[in-house]
C-alpha atoms as a PDB file:
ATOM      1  CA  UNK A   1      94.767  99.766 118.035  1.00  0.00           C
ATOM      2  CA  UNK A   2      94.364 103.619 117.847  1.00  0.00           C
ATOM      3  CA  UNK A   3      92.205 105.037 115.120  1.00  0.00           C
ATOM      4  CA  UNK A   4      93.335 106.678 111.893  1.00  0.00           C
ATOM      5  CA  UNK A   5      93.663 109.881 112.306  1.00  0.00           C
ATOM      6  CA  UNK A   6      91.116 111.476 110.223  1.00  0.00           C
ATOM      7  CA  UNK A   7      90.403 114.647 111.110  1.00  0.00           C
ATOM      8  CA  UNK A   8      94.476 116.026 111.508  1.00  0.00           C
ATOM      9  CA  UNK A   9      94.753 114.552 108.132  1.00  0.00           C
ATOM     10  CA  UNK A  10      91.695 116.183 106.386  1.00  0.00           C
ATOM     11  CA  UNK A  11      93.181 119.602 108.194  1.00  0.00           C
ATOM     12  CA  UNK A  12      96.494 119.129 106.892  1.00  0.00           C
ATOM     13  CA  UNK A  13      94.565 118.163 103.387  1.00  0.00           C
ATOM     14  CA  UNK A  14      92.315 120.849 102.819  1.00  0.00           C
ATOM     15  CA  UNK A  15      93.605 123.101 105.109  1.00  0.00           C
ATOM     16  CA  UNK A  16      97.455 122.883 104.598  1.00  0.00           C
ATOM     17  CA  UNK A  17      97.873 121.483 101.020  1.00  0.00           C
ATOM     18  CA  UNK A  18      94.557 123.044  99.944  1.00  0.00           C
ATOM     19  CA  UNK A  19      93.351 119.973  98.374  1.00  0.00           C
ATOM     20  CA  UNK A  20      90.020 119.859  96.600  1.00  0.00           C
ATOM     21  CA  UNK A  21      87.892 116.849  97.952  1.00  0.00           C
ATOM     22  CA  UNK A  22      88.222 115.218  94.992  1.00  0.00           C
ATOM     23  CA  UNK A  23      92.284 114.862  95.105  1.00  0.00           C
ATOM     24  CA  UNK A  24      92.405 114.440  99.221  1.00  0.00           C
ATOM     25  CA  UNK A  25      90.262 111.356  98.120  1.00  0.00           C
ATOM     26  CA  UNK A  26      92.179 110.002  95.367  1.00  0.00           C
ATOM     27  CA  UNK A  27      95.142 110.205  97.856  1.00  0.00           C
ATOM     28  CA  UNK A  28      96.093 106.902  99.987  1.00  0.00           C
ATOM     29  CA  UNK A  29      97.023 107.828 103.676  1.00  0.00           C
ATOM     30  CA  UNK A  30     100.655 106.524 102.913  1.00  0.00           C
ATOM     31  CA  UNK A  31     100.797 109.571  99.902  1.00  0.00           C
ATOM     32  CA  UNK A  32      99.600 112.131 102.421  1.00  0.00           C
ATOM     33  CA  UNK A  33     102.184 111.049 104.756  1.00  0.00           C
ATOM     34  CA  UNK A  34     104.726 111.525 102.249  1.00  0.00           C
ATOM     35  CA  UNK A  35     103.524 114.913 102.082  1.00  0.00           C
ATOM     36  CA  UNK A  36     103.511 115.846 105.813  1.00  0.00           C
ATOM     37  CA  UNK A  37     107.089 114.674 106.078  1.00  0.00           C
ATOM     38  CA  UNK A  38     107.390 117.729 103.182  1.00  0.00           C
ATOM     39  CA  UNK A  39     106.830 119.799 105.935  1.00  0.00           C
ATOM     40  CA  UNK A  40     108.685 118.596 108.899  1.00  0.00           C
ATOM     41  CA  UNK A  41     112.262 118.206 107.254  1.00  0.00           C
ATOM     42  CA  UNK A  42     113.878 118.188 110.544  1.00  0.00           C
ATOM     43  CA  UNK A  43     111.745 115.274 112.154  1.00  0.00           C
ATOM     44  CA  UNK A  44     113.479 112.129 112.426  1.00  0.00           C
ATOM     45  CA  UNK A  45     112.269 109.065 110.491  1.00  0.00           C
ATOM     46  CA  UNK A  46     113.044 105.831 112.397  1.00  0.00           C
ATOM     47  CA  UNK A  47     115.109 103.229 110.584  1.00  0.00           C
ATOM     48  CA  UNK A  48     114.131 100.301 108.853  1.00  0.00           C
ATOM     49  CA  UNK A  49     114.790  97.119 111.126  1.00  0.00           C
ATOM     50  CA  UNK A  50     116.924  95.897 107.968  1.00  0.00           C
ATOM     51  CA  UNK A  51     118.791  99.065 108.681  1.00  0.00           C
ATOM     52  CA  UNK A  52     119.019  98.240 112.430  1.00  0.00           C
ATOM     53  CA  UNK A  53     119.858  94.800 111.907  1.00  0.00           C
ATOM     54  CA  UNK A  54     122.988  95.707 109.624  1.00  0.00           C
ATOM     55  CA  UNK A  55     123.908  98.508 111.781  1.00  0.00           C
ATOM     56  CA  UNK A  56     124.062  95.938 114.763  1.00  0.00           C
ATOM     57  CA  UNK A  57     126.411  93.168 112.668  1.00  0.00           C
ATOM     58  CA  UNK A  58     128.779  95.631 111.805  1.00  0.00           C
ATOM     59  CA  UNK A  59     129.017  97.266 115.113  1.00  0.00           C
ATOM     60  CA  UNK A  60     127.967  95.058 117.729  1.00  0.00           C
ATOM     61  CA  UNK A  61     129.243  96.525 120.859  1.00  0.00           C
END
């Protein structure tokens, strides 16, 4: 299992989103996430495997 990430994320925190410590803290990794895909519009976010799952039924070849 690799490690959380916590350095990138306290860069991107303080250094991108200038958090103060108190609000990086108060933030759950899944919120800062949310945040770094703010900044990466053009990155592709996998689909869900309901997503895939319907896609495959409806075109199964």
């Amino acid at each position: 299992m690799t490690p959380f990430p916590w350095n990138e994320t306290m860069q991107f925190g303080f250094g991108i989103l200038r958090l103060s410590s108190k609000d990086f803290w108060l933030m759950t990794p899944r919120e800062i996430f949310a945040a770094y895909l703010a900044f990466q519009p053009n990155k592709a976010v996998p689909i869900s495997r309901a997503k895939l799952d319907d896609l495959m039924q409806n075109f199964p070849d």
